[in-house]
PDB file of N, CA and C in Angstrom:
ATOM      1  N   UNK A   1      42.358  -5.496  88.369  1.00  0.00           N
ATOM      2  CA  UNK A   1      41.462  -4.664  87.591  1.00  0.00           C
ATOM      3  C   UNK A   1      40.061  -4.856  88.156  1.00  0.00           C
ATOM      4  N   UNK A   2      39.605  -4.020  88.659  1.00  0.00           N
ATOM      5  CA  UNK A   2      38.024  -3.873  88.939  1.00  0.00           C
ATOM      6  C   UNK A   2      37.276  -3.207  87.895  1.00  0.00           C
ATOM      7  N   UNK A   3      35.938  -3.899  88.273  1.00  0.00           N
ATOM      8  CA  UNK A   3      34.775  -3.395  87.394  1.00  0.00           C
ATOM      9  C   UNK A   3      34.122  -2.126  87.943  1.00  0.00           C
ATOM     10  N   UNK A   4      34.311  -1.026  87.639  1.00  0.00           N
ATOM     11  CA  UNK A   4      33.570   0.320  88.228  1.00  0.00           C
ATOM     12  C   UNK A   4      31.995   0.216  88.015  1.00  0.00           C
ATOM     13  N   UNK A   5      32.017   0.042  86.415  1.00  0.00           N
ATOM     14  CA  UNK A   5      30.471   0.265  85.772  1.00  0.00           C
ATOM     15  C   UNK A   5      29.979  -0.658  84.966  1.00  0.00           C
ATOM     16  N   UNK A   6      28.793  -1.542  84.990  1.00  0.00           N
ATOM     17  CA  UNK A   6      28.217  -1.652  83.841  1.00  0.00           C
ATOM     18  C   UNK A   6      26.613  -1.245  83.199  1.00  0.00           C
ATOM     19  N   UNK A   7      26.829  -1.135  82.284  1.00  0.00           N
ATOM     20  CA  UNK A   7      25.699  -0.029  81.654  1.00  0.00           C
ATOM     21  C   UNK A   7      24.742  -0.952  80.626  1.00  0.00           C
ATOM     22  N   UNK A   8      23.810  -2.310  81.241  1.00  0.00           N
ATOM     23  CA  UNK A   8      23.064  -2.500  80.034  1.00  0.00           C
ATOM     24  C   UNK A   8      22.380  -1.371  79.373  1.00  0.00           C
ATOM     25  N   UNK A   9      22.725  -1.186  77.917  1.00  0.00           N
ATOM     26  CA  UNK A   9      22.414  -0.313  77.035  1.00  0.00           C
ATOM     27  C   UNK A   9      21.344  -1.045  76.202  1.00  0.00           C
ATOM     28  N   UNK A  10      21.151  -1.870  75.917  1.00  0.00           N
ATOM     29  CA  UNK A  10      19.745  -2.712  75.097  1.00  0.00           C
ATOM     30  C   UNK A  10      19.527  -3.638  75.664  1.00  0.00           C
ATOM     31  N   UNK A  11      18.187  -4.401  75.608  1.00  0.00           N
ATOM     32  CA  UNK A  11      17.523  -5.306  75.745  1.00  0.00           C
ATOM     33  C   UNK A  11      16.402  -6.035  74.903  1.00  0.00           C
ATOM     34  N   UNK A  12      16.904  -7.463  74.361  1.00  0.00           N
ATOM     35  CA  UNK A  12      16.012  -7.717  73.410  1.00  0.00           C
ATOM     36  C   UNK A  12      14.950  -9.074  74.454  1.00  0.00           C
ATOM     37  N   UNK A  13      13.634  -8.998  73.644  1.00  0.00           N
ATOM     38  CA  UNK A  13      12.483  -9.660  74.416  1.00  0.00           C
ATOM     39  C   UNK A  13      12.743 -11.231  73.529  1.00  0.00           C
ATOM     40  N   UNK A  14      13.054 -11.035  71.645  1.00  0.00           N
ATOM     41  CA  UNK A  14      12.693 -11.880  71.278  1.00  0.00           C
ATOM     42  C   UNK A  14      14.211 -12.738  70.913  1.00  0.00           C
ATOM     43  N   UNK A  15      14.320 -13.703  70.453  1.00  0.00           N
ATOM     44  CA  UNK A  15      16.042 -14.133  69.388  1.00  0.00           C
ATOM     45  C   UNK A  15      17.204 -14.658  70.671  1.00  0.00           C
ATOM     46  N   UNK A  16      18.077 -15.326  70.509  1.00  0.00           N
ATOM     47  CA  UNK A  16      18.772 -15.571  71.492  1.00  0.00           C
ATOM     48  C   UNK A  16      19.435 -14.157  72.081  1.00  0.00           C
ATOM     49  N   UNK A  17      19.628 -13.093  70.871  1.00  0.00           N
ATOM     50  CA  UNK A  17      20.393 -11.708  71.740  1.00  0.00           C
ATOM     51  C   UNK A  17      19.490 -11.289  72.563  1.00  0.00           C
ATOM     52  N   UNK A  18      20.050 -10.777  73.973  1.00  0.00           N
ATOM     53  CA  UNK A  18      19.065 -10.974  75.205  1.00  0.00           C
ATOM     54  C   UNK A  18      19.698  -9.387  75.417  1.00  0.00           C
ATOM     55  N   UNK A  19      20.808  -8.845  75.538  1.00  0.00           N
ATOM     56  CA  UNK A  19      21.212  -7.373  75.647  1.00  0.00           C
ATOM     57  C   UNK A  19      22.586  -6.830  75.238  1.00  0.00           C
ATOM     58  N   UNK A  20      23.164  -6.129  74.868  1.00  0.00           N
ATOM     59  CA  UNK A  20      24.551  -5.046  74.441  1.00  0.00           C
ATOM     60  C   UNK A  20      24.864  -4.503  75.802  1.00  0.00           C
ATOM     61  N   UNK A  21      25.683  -4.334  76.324  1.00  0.00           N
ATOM     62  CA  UNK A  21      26.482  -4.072  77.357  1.00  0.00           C
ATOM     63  C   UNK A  21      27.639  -3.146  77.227  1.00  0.00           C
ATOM     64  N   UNK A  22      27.800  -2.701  78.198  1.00  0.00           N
ATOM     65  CA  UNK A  22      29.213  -1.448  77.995  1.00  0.00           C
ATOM     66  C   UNK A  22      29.805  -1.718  79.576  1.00  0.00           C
ATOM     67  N   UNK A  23      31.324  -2.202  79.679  1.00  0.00           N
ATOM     68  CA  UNK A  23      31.672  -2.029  80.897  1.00  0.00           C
ATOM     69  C   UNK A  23      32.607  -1.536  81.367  1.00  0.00           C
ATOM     70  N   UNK A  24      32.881  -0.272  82.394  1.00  0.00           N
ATOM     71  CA  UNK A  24      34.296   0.143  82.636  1.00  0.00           C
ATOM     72  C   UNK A  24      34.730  -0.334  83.790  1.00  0.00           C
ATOM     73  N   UNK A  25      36.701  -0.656  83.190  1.00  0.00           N
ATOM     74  CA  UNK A  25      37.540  -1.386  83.778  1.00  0.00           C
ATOM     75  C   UNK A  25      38.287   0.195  84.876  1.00  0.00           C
ATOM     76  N   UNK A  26      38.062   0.262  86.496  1.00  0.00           N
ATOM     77  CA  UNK A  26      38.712   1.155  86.943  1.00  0.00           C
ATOM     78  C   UNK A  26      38.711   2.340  86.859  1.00  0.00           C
ATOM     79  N   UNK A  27      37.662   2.651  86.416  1.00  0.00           N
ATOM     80  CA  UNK A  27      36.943   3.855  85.576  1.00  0.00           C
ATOM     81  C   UNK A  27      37.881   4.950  84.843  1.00  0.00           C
ATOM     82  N   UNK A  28      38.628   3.702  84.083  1.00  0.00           N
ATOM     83  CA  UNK A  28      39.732   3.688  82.938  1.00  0.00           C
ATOM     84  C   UNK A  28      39.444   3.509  81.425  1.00  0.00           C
ATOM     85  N   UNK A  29      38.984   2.492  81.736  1.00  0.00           N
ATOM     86  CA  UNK A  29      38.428   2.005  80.462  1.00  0.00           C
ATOM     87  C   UNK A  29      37.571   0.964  80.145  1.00  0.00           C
ATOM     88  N   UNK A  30      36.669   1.363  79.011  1.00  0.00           N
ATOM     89  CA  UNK A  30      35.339   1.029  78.153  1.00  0.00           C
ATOM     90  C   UNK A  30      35.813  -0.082  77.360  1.00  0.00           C
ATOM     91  N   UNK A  31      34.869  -0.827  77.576  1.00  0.00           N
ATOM     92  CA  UNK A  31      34.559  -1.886  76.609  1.00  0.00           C
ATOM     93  C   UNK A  31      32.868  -2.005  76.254  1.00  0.00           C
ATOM     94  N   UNK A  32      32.768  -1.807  75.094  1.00  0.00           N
ATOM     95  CA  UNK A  32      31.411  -1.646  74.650  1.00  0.00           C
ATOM     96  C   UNK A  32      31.244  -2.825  73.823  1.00  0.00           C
ATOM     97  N   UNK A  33      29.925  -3.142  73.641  1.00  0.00           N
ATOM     98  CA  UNK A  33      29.360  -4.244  72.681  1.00  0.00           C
ATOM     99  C   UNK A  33      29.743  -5.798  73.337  1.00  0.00           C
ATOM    100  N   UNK A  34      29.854  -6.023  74.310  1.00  0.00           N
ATOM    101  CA  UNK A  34      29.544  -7.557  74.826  1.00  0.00           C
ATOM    102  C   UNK A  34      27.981  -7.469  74.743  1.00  0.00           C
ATOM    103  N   UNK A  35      27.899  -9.103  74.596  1.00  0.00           N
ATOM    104  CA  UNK A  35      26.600  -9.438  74.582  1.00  0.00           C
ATOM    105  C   UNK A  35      25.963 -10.224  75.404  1.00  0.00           C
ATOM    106  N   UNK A  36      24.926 -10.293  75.519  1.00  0.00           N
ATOM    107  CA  UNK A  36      24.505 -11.452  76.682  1.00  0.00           C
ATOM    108  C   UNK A  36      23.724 -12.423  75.566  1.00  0.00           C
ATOM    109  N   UNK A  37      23.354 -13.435  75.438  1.00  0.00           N
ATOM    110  CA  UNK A  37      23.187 -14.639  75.081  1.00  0.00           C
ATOM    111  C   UNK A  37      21.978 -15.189  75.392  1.00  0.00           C
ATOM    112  N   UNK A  38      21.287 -15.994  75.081  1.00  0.00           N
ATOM    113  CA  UNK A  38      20.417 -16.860  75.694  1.00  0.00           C
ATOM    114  C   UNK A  38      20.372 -18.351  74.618  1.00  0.00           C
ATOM    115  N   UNK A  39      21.328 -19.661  74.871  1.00  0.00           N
ATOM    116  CA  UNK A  39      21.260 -20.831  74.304  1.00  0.00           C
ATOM    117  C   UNK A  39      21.914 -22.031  75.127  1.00  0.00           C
ATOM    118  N   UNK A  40      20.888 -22.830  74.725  1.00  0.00           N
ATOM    119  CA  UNK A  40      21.431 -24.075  75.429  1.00  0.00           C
ATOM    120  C   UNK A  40      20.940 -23.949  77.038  1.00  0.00           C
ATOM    121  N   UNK A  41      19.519 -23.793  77.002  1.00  0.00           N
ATOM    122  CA  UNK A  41      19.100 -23.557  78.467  1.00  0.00           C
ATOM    123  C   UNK A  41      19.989 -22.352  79.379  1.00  0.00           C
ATOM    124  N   UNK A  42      20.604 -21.479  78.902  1.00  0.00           N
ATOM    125  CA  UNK A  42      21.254 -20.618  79.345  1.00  0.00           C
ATOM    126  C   UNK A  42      21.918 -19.301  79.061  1.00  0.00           C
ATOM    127  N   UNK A  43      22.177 -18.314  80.067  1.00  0.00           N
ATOM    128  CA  UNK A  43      22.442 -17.051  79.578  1.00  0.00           C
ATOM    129  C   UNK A  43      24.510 -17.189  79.361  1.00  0.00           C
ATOM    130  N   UNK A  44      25.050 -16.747  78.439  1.00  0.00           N
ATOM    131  CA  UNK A  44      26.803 -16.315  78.295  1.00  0.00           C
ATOM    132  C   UNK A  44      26.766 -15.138  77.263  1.00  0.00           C
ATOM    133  N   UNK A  45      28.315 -14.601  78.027  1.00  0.00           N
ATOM    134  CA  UNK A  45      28.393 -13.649  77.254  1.00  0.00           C
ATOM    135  C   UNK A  45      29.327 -13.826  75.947  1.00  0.00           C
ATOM    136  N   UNK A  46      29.467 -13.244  74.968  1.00  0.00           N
ATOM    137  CA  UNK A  46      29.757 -12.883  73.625  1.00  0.00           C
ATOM    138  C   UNK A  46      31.006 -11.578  74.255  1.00  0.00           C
ATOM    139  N   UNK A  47      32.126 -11.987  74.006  1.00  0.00           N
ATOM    140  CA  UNK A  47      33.217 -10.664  74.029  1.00  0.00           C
ATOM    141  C   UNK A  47      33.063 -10.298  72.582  1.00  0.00           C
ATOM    142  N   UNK A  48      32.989  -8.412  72.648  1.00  0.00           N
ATOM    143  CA  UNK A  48      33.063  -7.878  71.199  1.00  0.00           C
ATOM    144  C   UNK A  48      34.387  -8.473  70.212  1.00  0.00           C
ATOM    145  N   UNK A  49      33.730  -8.434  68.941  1.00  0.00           N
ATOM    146  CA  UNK A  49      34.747  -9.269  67.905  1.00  0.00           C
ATOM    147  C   UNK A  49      34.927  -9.006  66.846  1.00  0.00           C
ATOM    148  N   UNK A  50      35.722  -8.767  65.590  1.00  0.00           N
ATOM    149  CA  UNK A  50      35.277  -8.478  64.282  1.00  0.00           C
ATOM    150  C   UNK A  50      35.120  -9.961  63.255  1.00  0.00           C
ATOM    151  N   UNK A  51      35.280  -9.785  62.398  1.00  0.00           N
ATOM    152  CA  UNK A  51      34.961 -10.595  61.114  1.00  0.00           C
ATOM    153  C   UNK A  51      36.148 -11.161  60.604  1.00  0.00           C
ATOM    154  N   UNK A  52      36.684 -12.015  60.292  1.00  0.00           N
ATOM    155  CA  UNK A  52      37.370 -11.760  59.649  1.00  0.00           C
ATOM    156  C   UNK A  52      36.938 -12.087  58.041  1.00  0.00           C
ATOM    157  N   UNK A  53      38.056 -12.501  56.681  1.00  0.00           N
ATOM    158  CA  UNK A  53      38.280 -12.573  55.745  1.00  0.00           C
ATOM    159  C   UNK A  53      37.333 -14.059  55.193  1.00  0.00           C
ATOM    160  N   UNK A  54      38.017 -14.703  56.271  1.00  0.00           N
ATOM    161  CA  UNK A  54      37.561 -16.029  55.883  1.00  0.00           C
ATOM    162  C   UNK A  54      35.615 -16.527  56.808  1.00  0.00           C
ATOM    163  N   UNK A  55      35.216 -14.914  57.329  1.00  0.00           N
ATOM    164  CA  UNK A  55      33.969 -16.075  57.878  1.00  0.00           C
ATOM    165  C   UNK A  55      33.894 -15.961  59.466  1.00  0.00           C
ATOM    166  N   UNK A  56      35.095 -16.383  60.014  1.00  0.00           N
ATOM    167  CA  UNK A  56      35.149 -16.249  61.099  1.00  0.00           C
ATOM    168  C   UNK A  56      35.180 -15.619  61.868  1.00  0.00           C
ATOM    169  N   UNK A  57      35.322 -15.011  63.260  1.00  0.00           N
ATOM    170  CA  UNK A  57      34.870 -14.122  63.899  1.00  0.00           C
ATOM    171  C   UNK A  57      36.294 -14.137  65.195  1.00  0.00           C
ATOM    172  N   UNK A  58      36.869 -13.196  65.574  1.00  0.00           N
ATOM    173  CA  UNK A  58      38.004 -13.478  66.335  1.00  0.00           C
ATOM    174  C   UNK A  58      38.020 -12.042  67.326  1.00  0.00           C
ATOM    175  N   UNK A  59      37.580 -12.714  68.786  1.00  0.00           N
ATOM    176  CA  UNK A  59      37.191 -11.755  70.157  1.00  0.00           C
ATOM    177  C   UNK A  59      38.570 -10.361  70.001  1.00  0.00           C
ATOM    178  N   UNK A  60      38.103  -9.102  70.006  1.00  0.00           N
ATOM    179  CA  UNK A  60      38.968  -8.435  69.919  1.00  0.00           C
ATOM    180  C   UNK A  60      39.689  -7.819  71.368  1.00  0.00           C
ATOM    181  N   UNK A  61      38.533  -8.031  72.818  1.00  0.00           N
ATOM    182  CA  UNK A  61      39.191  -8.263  73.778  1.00  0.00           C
ATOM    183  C   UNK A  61      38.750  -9.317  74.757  1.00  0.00           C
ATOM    184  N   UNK A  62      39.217  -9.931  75.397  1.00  0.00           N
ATOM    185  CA  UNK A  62      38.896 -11.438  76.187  1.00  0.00           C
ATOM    186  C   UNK A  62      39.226 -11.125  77.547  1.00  0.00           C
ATOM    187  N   UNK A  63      38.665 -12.161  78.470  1.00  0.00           N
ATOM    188  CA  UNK A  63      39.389 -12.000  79.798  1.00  0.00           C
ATOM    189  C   UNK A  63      40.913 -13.396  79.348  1.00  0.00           C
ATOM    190  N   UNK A  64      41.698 -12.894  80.243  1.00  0.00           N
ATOM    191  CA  UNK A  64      42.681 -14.479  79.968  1.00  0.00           C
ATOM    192  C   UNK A  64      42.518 -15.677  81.138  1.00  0.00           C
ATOM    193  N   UNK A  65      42.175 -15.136  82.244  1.00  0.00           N
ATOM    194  CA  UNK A  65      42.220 -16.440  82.413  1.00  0.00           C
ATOM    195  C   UNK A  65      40.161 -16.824  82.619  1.00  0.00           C
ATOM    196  N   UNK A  66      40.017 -18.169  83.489  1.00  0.00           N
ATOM    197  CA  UNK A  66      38.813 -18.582  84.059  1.00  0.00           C
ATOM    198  C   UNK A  66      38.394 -17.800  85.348  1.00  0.00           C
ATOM    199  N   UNK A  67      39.192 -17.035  86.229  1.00  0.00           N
ATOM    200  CA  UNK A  67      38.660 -16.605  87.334  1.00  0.00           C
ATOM    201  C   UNK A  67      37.853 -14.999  86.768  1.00  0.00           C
ATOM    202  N   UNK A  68      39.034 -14.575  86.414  1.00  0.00           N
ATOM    203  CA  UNK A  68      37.925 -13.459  85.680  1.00  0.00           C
ATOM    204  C   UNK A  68      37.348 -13.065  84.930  1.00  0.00           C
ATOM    205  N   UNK A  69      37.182 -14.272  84.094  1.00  0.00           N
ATOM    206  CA  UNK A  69      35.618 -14.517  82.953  1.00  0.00           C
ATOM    207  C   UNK A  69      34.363 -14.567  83.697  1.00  0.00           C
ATOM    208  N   UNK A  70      35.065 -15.371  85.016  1.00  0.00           N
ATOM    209  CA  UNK A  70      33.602 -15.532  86.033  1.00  0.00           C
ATOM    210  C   UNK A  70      33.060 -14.442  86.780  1.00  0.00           C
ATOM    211  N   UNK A  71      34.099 -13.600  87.135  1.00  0.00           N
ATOM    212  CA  UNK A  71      33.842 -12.391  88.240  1.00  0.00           C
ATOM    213  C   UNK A  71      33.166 -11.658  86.752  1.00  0.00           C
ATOM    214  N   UNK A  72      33.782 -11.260  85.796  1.00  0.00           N
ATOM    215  CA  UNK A  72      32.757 -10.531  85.228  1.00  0.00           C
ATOM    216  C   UNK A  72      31.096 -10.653  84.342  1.00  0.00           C
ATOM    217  N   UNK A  73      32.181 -11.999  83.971  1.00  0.00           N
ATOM    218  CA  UNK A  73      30.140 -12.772  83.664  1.00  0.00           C
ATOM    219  C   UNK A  73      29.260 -12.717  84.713  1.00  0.00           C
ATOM    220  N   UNK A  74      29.855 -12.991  86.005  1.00  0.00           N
ATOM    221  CA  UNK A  74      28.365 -12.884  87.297  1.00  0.00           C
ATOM    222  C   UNK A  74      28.205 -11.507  87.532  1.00  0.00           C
ATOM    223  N   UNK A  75      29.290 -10.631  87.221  1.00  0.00           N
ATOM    224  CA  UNK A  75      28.605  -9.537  87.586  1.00  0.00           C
ATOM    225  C   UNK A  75      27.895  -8.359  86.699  1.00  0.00           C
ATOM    226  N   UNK A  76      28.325  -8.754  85.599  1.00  0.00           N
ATOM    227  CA  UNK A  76      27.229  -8.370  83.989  1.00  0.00           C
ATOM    228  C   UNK A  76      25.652  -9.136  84.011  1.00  0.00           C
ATOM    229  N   UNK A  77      26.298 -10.236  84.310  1.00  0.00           N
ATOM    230  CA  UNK A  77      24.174 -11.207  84.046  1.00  0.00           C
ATOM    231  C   UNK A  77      24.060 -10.716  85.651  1.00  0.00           C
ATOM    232  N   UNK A  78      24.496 -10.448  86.906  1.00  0.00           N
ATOM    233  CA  UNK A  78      23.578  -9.557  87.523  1.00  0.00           C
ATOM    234  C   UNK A  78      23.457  -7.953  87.395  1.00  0.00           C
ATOM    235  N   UNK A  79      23.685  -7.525  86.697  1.00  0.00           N
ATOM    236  CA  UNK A  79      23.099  -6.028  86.049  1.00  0.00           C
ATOM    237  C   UNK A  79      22.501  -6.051  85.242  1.00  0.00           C
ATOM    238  N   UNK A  80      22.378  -7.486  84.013  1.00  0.00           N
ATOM    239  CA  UNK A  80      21.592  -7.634  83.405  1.00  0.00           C
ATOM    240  C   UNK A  80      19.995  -8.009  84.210  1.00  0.00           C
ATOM    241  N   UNK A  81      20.045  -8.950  84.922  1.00  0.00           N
ATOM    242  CA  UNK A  81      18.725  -9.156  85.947  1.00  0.00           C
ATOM    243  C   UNK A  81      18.458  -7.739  86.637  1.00  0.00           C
ATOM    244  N   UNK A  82      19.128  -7.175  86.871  1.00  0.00           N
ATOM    245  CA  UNK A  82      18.816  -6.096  87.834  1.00  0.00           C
ATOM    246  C   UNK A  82      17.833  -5.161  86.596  1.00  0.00           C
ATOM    247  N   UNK A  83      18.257  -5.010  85.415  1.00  0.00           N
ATOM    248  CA  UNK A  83      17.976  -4.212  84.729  1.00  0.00           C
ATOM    249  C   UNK A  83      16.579  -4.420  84.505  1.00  0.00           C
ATOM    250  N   UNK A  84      16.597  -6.197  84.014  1.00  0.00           N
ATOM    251  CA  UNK A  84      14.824  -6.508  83.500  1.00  0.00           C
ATOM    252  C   UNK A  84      13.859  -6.452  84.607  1.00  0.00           C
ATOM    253  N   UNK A  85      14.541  -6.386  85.670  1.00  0.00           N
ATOM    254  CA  UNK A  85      13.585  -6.088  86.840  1.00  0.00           C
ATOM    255  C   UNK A  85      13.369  -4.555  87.121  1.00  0.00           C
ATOM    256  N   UNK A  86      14.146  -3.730  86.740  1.00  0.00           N
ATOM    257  CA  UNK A  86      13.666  -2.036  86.981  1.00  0.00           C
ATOM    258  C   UNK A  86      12.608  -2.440  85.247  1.00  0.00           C
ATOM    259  N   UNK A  87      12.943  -2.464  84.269  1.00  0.00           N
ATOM    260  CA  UNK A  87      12.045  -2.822  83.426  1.00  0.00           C
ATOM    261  C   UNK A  87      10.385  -3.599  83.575  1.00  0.00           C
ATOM    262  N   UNK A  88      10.940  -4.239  84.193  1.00  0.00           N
ATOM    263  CA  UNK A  88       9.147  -4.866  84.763  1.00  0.00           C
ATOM    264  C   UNK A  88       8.557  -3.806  85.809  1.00  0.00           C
ATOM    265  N   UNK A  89       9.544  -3.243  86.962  1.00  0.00           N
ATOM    266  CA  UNK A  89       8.587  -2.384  87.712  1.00  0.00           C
ATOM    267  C   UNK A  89       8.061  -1.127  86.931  1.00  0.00           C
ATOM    268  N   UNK A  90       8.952  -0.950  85.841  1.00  0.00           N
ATOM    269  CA  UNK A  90       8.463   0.463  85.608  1.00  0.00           C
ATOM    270  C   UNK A  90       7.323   0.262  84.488  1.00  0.00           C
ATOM    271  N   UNK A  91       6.934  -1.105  83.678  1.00  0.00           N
ATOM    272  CA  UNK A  91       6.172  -1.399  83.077  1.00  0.00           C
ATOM    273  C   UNK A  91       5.011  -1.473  83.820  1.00  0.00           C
ATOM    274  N   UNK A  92       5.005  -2.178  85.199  1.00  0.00           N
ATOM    275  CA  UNK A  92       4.008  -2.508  86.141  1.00  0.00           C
ATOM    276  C   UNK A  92       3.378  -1.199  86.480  1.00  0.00           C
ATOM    277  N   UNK A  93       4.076  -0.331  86.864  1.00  0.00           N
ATOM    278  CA  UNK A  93       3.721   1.670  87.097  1.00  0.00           C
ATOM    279  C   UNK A  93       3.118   1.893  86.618  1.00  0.00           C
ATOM    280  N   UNK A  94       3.116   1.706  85.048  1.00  0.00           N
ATOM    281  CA  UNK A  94       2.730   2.250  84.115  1.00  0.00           C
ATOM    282  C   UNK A  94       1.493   1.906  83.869  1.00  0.00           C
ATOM    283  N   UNK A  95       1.425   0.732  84.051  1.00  0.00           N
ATOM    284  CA  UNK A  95      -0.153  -0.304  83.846  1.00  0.00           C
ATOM    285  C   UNK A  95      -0.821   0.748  84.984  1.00  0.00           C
ATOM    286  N   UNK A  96      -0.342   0.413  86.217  1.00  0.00           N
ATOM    287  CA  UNK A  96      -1.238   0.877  87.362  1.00  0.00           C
ATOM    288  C   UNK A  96      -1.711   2.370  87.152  1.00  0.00           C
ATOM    289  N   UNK A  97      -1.097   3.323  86.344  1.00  0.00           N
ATOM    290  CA  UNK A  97      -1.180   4.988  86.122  1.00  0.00           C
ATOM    291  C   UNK A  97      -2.549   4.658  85.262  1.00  0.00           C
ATOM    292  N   UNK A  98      -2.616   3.896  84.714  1.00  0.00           N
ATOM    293  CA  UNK A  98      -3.886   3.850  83.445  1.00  0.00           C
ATOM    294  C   UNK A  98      -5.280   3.517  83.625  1.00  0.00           C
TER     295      UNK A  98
END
């Protein structure tokens, strides 16, 4: 399964939530609402999850094993970097237009 797309869709400045993510598998299929993280000196992602009954919270899709938690965590937190950096240049533009 390859990663075709990912689409940071938000970005937060303040709180450990750092951005919402959308990624397509094979340009098959969407997975929306991972999160990116910021705790413990570091960025991870959050697989989307619901609630349950009791409190708890239980991932509604996961990678299974460790190799491709990694291929897609490195390649989400680099679209996430890629992103805050078109974000800073286009903030920087903007300064300079004024």
């Amino acid at each position: 399964m390859e990663i075709s797309d990912i689409k940071v869709r938000k970005t937060f400045d303040e709180g450990p939530l750092k951005a919402i993510v959308s990624v397509t598998f094979d340009n098959e299929l969407a997975v929306h609402d991972v999160k990116i993280i910021y705790a413990k000196e570091k960025l991870f992602l959050i697989m989307p999850s619901r609630k349950n009954i009791d409190g708890t919270y239980k991932d509604i899709v996961h990678p299974i094993n460790s190799e491709f938690r990694l291929k897609l965590e490195s390649a989400i937190l680099a679209s996430y970097h890629e992103a805050l950096e078109a974000q800073k240049n286009a903030a920087s533009e903007a300064s300079e237009e004024i």
